[in-house]
Protein backbone atom coordinates (compact mmCIF):
# COMPACT_ATOMS: atom_id res chain seq x y z
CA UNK A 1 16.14 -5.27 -42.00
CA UNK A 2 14.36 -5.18 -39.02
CA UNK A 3 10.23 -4.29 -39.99
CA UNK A 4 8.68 -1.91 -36.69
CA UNK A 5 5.02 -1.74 -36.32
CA UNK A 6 3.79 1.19 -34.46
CA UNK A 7 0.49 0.44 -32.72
CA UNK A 8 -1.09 4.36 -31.95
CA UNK A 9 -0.47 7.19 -34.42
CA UNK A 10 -2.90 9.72 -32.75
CA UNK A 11 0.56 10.41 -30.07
CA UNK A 12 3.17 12.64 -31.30
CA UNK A 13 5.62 9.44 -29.83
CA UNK A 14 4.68 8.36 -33.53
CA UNK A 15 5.46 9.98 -35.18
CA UNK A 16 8.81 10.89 -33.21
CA UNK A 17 9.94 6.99 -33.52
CA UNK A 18 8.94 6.98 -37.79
CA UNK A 19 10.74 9.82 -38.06
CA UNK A 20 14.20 8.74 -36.05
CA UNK A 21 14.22 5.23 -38.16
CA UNK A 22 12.95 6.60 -41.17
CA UNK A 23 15.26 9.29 -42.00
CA UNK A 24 17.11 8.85 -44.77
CA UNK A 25 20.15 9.45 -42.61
CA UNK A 26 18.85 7.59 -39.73
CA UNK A 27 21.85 6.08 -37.14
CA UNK A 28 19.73 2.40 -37.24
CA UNK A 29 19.62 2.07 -41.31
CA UNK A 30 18.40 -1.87 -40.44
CA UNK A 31 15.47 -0.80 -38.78
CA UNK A 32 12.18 0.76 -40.44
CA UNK A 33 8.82 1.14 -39.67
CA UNK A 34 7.15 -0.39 -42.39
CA UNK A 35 3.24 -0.90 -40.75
CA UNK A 36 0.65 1.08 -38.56
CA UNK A 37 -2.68 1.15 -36.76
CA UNK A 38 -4.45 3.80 -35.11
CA UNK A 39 -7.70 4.50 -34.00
CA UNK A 40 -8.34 6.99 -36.60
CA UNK A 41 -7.26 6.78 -39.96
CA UNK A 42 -6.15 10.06 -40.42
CA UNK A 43 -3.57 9.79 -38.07
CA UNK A 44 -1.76 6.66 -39.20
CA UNK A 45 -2.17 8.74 -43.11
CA UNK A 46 -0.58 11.94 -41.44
CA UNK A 47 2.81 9.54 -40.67
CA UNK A 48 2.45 7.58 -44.01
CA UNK A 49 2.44 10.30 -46.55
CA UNK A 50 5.70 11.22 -44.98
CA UNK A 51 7.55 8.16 -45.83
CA UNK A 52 7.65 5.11 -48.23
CA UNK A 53 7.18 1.95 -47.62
CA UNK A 54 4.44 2.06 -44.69
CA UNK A 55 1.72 -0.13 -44.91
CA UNK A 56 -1.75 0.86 -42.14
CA UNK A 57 -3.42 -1.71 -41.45
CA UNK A 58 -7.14 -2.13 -39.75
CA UNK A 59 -5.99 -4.25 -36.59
CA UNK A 60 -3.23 -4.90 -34.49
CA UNK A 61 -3.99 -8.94 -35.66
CA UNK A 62 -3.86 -7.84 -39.19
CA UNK A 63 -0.20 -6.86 -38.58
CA UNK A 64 1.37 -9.13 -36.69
CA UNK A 65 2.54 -11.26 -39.25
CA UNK A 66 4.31 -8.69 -40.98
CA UNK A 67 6.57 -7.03 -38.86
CA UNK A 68 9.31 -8.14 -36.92
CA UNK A 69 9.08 -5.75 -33.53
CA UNK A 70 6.60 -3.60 -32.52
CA UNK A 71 6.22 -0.01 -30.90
CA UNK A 72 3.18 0.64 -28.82
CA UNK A 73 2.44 4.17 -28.44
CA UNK A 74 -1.72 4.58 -27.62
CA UNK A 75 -2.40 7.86 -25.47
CA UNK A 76 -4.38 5.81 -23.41
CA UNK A 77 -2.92 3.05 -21.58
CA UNK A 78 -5.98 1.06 -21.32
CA UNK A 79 -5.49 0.07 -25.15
CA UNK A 80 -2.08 -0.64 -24.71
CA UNK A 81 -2.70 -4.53 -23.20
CA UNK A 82 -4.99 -5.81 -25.92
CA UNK A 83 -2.89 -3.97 -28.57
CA UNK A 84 1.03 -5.38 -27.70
CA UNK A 85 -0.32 -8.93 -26.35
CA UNK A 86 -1.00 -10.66 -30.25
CA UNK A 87 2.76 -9.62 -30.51
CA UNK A 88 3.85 -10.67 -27.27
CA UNK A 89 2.32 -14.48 -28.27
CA UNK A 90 3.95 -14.63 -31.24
CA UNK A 91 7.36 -13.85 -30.32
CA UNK A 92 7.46 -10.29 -30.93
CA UNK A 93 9.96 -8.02 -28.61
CA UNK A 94 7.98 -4.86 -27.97
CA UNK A 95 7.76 -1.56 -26.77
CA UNK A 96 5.06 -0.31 -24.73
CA UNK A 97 5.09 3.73 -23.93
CA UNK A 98 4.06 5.68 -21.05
CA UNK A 99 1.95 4.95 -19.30
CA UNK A 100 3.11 1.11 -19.72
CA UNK A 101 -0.91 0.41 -18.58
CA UNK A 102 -2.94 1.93 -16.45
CA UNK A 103 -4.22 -1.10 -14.32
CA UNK A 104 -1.21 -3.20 -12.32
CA UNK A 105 -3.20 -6.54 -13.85
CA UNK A 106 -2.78 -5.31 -17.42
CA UNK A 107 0.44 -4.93 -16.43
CA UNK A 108 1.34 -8.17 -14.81
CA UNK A 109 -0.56 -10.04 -17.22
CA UNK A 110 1.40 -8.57 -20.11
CA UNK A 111 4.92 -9.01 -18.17
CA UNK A 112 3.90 -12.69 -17.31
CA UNK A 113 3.06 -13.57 -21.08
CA UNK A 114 6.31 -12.25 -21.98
CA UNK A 115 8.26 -14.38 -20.14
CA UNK A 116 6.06 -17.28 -20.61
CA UNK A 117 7.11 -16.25 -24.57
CA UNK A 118 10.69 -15.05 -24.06
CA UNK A 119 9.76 -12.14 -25.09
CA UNK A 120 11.85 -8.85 -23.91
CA UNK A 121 9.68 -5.76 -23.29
CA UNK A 122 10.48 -2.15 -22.57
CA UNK A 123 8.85 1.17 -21.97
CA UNK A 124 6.82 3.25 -19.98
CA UNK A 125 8.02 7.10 -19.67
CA UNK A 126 11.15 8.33 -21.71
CA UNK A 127 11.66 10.99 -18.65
CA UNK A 128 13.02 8.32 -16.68
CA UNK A 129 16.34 8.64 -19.08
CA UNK A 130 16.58 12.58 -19.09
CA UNK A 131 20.36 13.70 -18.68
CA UNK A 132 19.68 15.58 -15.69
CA UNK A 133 18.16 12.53 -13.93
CA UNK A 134 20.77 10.22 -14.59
CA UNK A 135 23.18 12.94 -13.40
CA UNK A 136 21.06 13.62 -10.11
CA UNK A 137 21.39 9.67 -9.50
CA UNK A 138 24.83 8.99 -10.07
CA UNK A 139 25.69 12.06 -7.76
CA UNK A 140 23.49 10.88 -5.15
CA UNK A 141 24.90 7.27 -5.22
CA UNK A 142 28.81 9.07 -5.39
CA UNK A 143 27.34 10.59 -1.73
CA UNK A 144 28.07 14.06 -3.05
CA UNK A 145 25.27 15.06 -0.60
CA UNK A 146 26.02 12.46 2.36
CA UNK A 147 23.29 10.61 3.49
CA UNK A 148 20.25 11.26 1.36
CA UNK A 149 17.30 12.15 4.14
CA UNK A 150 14.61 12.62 1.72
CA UNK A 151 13.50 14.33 -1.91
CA UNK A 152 11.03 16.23 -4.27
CA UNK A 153 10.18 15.53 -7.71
CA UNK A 154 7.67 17.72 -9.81
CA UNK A 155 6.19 16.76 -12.69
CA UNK A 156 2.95 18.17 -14.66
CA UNK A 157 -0.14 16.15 -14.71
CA UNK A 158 -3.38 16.28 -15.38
CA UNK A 159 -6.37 15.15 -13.42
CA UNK A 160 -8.74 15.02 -16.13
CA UNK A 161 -6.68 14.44 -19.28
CA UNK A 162 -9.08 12.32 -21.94
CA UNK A 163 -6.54 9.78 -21.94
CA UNK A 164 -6.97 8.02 -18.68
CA UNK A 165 -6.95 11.01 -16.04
CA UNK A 166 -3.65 11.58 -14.35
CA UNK A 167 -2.16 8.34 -15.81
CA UNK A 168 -1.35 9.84 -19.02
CA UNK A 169 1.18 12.41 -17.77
CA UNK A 170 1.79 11.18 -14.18
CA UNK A 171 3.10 8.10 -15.28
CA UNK A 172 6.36 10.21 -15.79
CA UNK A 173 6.53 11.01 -12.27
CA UNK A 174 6.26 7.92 -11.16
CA UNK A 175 8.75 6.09 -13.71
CA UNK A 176 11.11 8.98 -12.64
CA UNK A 177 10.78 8.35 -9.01
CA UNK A 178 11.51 4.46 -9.45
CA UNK A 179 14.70 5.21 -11.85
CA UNK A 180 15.92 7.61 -9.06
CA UNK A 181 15.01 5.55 -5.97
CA UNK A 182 14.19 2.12 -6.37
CA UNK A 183 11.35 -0.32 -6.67
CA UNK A 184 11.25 -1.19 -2.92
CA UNK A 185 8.55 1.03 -2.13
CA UNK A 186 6.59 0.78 0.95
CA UNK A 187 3.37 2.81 0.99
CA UNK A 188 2.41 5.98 -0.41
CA UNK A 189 -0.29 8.80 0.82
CA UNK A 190 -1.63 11.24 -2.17
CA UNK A 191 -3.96 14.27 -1.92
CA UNK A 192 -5.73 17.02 -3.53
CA UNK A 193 -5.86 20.71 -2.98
CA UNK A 194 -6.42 23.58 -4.69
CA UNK A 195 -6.65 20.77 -7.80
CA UNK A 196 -3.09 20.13 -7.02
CA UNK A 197 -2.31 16.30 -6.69
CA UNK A 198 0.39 15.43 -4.35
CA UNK A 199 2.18 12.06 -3.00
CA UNK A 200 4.68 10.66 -0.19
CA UNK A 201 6.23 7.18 -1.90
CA UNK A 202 7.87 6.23 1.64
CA UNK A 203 10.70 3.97 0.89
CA UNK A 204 12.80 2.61 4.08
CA UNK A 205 15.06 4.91 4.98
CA UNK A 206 13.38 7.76 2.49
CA UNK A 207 10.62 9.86 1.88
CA UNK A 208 10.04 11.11 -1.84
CA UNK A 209 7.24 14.07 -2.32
CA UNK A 210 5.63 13.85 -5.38
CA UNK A 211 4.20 17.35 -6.64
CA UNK A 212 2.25 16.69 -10.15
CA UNK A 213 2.68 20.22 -10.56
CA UNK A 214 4.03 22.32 -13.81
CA UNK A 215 7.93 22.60 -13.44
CA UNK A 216 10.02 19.71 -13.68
CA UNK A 217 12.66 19.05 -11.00
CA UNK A 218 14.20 16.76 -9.02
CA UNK A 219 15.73 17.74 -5.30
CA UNK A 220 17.87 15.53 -3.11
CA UNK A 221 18.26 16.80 0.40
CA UNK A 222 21.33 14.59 2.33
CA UNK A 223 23.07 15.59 5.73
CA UNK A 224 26.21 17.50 3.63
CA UNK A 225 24.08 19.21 1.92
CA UNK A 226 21.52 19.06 -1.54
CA UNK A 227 21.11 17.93 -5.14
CA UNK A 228 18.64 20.50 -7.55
CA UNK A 229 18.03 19.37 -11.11
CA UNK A 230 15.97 20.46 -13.45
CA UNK A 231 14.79 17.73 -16.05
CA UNK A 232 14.86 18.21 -19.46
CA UNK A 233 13.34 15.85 -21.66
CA UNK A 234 15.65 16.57 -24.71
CA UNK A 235 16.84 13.00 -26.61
CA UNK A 236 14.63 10.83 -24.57
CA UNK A 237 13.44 9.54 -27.71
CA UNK A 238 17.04 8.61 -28.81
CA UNK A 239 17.79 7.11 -26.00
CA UNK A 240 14.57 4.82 -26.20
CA UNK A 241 14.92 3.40 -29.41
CA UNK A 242 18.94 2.76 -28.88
CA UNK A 243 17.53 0.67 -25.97
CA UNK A 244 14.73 -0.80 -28.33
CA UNK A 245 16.79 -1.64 -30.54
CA UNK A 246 19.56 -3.29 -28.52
CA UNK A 247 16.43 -5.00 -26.98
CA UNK A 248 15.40 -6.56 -30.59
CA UNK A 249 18.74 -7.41 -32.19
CA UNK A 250 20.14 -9.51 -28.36
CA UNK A 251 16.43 -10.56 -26.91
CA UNK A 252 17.15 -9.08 -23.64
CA UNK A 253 15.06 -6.20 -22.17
CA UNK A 254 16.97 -3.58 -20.57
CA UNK A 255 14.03 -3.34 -17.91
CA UNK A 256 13.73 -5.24 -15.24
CA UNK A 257 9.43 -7.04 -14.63
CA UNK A 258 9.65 -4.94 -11.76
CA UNK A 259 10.85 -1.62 -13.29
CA UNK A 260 8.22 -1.94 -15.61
CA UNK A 261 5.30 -3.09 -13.35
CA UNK A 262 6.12 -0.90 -9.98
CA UNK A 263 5.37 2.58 -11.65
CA UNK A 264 2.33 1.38 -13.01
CA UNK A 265 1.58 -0.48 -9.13
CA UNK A 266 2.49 3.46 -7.44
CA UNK A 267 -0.07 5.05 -9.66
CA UNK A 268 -2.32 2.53 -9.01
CA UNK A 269 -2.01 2.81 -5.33
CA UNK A 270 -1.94 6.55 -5.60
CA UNK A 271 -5.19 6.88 -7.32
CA UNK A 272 -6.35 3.77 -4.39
CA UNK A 273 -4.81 6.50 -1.71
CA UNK A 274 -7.03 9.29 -3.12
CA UNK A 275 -10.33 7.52 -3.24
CA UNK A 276 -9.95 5.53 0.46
CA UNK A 277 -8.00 8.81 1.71
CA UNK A 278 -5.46 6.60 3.51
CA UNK A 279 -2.03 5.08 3.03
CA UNK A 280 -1.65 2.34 1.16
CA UNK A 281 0.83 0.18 2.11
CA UNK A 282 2.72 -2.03 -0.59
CA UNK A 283 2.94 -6.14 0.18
């Protein structure tokens, strides 16, 4: 049996994962969570009285020993660094949820000790593997529009969420974009108004418009015509722990280091766009 420690227990993501591989009829019976930390107590005993055999613990340290893969599932991504790397150093494969961090160093830092360890790592937003938005890409890519000119993507977000400002919900926007168009970015411009945050991610041949607004959708517009989804984000969670656990049982991340540092590198140059009010161009 494979032992998960889930590193976080005041998101619902928690409790969503225990639940999945807990179950007494759960589809991975050799996988269990079996240890968690949180920053409050009573949130790591609101998952434990649910289900036997979980052990909370005081510190990420105190755990690593005694698991064999670990979940990391903080609101805010500026724990999510200190928390996954005494896994990441001692061979641990690990997930790390949205937003994967908030600061591109956290990130590469996290991404280079991983390989350094041959460690596989996955995560960031779930969103990126709605239904809808693997549908919108493979019928893009099948040229059921033509040639794609440009595209829209709305997501909510907001600007002063407790858990790291628009990071905390944008980060699905910007994982979404990346799944749908790529990691070759080339700048991006973002703006306020009306409390409405906005971005162009200018790729080479594309523009995508970001809207951080309340609906969810994705829109292709090609020269034959256009693509309108909207994005669901029913069995995300399914879909991330049949790729976590893939990940665990063969070693080999089904992320790219790039499709799990450039979201975190857009937001980053978003919020950079904002505060210089220019375009920021990617190196």
């Amino acid at each position: 049996m494979y032992r998960v420690g889930i590193l976080g227990t005041e998101n619902s993501h928690a409790m969503a994962f225990t639940q999945i591989f807990n179950d007494a009829n759960s589809e991975y019976p050799d996988f269990k969570v079996t240890a968690l930390y949180g920053l409050t107590l009573a949130d790591s005993e609101n998952i434990s009285s649910k289900f036997d055999g979980i052990t909370i613990y005081d510190s990420p340290e105190a755990m690593v020993d005694n698991v064999d893969c670990v979940m990391v599932t903080f609101r805010h991504g500026k724990y999510h660094k200190p928390a996954a790397m005494p896994f990441i150093k001692a061979g641990k494969p690990a997930f790390i949820d949205k937003p994967f961090t908030i600061c591109k160093y956290d990130a590469m830092e996290l991404i280079e000790t991983a390989a350094a360890n041959n460690v596989p790592l996955s995560g960031g937003s779930g969103c990126k593997y709605s239904k809808e938005l693997v549908e919108f890409k493979e019928e893009i890519a099948a040229g059921k529009i033509g040639t794609l000119k440009n595209a829209v993507m709305t997501f909510a977000a907001e600007m002063q969420s407790p858990y790291g400002g628009f990071y905390f919900y944008g980060s699905h926007l910007a994982d979404m974009c990346v799944e749908a168009f790529g990691c070759d970015i080339k700048s991006v411009s973002a703006f306020v108004k009306n409390g409405h945050l906005s971005a162009v991610v200018r790729y080479d041949a594309l523009d995508v418009y970001l809207s951080f607004a309340t609906s969810y959708t994705a829109i292709a517009y090609g020269d034959k015509g256009n693509i309108f989804k909207t994005i669901s984000t029913n069995d995300i969670y399914k879909v991330e722990v049949g790729h976590f656990t893939e990940m665990v049982k063969t070693g080999v991340s089904p992320l790219s280091a790039d499709q799990l540092l450039k979201p975190v590198l857009l937001l980053n140059a978003i919020e950079e766009s904002l505060t210089q009010d220019h375009e920021i161009f990617f190196i």
